[in-house]
C-alpha atoms as a PDB file:
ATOM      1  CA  UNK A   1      22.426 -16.705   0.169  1.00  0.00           C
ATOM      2  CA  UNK A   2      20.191 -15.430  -2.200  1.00  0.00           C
ATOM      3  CA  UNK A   3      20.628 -18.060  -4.728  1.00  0.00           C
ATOM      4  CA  UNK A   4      19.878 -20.637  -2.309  1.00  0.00           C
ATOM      5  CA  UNK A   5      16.247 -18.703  -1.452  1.00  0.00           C
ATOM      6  CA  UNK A   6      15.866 -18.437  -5.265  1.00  0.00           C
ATOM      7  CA  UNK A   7      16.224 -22.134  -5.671  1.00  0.00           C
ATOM      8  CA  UNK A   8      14.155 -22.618  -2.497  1.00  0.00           C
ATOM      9  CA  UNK A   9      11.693 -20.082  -4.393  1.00  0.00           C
ATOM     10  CA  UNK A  10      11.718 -22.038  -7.266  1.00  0.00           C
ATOM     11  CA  UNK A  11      11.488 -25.533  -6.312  1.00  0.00           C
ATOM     12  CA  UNK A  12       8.931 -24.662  -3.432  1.00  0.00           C
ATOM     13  CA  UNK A  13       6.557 -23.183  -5.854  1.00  0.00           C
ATOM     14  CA  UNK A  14       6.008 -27.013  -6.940  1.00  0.00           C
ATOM     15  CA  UNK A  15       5.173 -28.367  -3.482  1.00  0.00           C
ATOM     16  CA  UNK A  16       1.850 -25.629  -3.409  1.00  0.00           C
ATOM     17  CA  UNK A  17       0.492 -25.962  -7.223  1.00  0.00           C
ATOM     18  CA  UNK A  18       0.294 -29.151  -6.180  1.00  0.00           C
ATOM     19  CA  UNK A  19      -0.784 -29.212  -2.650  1.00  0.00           C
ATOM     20  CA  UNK A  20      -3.111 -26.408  -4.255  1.00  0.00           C
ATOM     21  CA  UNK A  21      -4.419 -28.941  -6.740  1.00  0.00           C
ATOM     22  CA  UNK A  22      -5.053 -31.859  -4.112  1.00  0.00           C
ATOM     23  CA  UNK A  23      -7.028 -29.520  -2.097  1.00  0.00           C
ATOM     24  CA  UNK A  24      -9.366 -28.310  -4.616  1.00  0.00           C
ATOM     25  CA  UNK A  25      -9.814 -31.378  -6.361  1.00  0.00           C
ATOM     26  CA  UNK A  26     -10.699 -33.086  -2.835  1.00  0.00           C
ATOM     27  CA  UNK A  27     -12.741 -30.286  -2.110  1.00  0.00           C
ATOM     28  CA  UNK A  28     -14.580 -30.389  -4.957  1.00  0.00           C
ATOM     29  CA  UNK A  29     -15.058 -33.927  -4.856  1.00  0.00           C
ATOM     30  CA  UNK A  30     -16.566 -33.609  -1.064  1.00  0.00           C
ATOM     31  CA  UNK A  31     -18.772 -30.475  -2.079  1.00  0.00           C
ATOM     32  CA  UNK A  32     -20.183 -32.518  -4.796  1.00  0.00           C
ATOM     33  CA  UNK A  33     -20.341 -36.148  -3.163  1.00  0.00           C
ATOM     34  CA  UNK A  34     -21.619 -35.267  -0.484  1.00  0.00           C
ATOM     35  CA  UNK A  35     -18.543 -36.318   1.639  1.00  0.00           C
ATOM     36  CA  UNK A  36     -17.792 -35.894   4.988  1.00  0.00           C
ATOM     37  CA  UNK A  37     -15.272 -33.221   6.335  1.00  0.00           C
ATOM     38  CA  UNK A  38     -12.541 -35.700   7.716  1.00  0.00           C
ATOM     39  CA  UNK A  39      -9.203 -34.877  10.101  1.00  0.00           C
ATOM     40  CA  UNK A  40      -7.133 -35.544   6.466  1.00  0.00           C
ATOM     41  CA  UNK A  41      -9.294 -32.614   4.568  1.00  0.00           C
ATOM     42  CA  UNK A  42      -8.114 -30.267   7.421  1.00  0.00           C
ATOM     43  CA  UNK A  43      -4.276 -31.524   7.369  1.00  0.00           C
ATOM     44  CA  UNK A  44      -4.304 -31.064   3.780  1.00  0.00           C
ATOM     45  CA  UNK A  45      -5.733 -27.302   4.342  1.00  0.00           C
ATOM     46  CA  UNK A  46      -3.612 -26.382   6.951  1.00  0.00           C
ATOM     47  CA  UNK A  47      -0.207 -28.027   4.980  1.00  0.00           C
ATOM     48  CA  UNK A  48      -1.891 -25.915   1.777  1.00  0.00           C
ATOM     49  CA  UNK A  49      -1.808 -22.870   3.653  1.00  0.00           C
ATOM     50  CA  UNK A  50       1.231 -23.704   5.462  1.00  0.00           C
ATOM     51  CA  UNK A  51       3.331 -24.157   2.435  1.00  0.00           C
ATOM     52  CA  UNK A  52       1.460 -20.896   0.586  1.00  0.00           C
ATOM     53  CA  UNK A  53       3.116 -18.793   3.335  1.00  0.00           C
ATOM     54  CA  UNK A  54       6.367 -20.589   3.573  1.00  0.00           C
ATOM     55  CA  UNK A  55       6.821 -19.659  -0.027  1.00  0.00           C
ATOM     56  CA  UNK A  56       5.252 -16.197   0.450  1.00  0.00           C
ATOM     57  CA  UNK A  57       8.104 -15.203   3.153  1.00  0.00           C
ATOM     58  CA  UNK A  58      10.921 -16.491   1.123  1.00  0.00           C
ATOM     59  CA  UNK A  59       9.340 -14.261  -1.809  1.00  0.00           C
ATOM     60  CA  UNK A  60       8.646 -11.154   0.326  1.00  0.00           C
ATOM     61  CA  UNK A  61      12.979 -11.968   1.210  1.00  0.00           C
ATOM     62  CA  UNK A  62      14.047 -12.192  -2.201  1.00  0.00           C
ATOM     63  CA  UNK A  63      11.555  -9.173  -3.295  1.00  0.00           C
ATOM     64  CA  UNK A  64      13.413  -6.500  -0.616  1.00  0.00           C
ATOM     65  CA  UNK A  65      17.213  -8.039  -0.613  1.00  0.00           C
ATOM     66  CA  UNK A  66      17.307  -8.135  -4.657  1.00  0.00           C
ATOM     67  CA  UNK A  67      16.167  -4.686  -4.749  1.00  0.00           C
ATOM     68  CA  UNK A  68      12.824  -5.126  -6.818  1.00  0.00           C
ATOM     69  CA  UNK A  69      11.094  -2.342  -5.181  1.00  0.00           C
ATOM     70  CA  UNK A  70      13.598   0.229  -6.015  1.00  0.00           C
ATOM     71  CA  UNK A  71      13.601  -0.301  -9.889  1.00  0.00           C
ATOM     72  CA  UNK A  72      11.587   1.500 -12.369  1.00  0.00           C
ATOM     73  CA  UNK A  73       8.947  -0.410 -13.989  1.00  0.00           C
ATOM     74  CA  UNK A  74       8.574   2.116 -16.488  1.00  0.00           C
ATOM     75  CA  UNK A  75      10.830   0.007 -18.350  1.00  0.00           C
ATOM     76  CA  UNK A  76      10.976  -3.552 -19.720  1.00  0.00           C
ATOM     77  CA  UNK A  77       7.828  -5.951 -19.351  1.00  0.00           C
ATOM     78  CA  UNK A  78       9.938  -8.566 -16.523  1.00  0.00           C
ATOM     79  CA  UNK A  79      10.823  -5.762 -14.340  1.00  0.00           C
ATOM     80  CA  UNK A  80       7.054  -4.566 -14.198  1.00  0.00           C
ATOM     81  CA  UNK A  81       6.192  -8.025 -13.681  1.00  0.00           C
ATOM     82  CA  UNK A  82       8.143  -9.136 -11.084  1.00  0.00           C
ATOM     83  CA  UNK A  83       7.850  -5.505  -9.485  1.00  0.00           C
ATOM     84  CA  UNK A  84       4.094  -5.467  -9.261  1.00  0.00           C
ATOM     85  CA  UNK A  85       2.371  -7.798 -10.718  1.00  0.00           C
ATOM     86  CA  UNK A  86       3.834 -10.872  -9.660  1.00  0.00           C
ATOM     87  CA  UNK A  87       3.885 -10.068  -5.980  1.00  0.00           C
ATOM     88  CA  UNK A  88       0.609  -8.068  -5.316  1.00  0.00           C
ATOM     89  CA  UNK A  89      -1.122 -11.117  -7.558  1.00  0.00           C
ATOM     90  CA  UNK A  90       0.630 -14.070  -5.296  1.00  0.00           C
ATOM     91  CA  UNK A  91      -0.508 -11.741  -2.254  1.00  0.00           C
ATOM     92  CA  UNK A  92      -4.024 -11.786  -3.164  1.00  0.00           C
ATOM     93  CA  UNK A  93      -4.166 -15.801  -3.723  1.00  0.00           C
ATOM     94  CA  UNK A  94      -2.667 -16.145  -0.014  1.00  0.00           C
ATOM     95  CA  UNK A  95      -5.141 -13.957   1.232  1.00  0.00           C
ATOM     96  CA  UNK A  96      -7.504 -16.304  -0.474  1.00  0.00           C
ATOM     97  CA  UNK A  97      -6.104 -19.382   0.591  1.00  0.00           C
ATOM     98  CA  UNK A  98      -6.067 -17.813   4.252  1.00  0.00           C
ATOM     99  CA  UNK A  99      -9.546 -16.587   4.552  1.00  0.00           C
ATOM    100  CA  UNK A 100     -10.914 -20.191   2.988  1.00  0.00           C
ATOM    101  CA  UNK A 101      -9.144 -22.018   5.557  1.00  0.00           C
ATOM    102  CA  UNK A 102     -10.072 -19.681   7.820  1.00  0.00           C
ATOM    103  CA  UNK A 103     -13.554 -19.580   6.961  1.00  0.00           C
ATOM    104  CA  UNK A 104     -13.852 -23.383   6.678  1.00  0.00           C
ATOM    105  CA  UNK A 105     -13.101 -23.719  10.222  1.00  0.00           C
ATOM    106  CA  UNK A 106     -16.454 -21.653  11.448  1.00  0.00           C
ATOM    107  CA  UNK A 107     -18.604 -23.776   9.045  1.00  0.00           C
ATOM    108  CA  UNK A 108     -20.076 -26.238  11.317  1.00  0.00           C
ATOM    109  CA  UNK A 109     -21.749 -28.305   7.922  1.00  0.00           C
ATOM    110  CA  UNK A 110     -19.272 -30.857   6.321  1.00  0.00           C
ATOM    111  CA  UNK A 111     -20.380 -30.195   2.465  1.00  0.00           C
ATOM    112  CA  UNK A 112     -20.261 -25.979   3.524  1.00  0.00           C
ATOM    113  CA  UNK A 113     -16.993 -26.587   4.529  1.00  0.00           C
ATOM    114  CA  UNK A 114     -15.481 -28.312   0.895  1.00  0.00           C
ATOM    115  CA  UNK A 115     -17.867 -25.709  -0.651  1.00  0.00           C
ATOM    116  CA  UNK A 116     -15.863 -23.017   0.892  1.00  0.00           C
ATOM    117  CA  UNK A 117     -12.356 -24.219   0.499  1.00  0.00           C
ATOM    118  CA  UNK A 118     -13.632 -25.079  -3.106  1.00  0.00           C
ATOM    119  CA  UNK A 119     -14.389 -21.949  -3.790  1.00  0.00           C
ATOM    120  CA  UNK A 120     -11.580 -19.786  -2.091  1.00  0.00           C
ATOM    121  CA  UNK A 121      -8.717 -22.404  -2.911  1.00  0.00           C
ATOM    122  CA  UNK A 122      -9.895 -22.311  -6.158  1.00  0.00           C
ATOM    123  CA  UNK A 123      -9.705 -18.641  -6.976  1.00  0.00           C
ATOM    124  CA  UNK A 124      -6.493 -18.853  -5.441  1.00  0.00           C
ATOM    125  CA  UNK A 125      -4.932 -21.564  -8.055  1.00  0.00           C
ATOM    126  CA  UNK A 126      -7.105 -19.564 -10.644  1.00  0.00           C
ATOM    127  CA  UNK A 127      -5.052 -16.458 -10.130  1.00  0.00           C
ATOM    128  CA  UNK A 128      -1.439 -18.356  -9.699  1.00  0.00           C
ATOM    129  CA  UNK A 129      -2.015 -19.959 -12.816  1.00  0.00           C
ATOM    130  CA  UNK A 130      -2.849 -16.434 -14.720  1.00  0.00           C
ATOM    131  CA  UNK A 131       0.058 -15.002 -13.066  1.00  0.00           C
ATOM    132  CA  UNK A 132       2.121 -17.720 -14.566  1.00  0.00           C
ATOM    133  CA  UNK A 133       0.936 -17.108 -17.435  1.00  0.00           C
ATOM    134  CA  UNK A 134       1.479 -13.127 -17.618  1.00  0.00           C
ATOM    135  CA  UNK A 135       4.994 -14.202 -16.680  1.00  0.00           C
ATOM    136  CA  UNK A 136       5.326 -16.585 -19.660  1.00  0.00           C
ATOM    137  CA  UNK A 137       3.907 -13.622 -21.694  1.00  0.00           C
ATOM    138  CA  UNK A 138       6.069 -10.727 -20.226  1.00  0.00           C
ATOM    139  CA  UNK A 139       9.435 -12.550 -18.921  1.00  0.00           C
ATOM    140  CA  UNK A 140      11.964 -13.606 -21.878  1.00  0.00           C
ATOM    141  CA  UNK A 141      13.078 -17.391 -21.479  1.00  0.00           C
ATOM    142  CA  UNK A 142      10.155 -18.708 -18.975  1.00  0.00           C
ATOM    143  CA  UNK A 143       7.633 -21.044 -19.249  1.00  0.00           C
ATOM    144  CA  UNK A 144       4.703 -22.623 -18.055  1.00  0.00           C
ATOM    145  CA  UNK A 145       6.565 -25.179 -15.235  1.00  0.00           C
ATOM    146  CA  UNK A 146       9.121 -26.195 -17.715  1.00  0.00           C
ATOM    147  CA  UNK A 147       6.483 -26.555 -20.358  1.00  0.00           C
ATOM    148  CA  UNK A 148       6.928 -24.099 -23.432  1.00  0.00           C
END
């Protein structure tokens, strides 16, 4: 079972860089253009945020049935990052995501409401892409989506 959630894990991680990506980039394209706030912007959101906790609860299930939070990261560089930093990091850009959407939906002003998701998605994709990269630093054998 849990190589089928680590390959769910894995693949899944995919489908919200680049949901992720679409979102910002549309975001920042409305913020900036001027653009209306249309039905697609919010289905894009919601399937952003949708797909950032899908992957989030098949984490937090691989985190607590492989044991991570009983080893000691006083040890080698991977355990430490997959212990702490990984998770609490990956935490913090749902949160992100979460409050932007959440935020976006009280803004009644179209170019507010790209501003908003601009900025929150954004620091969101900002910290999963520094994570990656601490793992690419700290974890023997990875790299950046395939790309050493």
């Amino acid at each position: 079972m849990n190589d089928i959630l680590k390959s769910a894990h894995s693949g899944w991680r995919y489908v919200v860089f680049l949901l992720l990506i679409i979102a910002v980039v549309k975001a920042l394209s409305g913020w900036f253009g001027n653009k209306m706030y249309t039905e697609g912007d919010r289905k894009l959101n919601v399937f952003t945020l949708i797909s950032a906790h899908i992957q989030l609860l098949i984490g937090l299930v691989l985190y607590f049935s492989e044991g991570w939070y009983k080893l000691s990261s006083a040890g080698a560089p991977a355990v430490r990052y997959f212990k702490m930093e990984h998770i609490s990091m990956m935490i913090i850009a749902i949160i992100l995501i979460t409050v932007g959407n959440a935020k976006s939906k009280k803004v009644a002003d179209a170019v507010a409401k790209h501003r908003t998701i601009s900025v929150f998605f954004g620091l969101a994709l900002i910290l999963i892409i520094v994570t990656i990269l601490l793992m690419v630093k700290e974890v023997p054998g990875r790299s950046f989506f395939g790309v050493s």
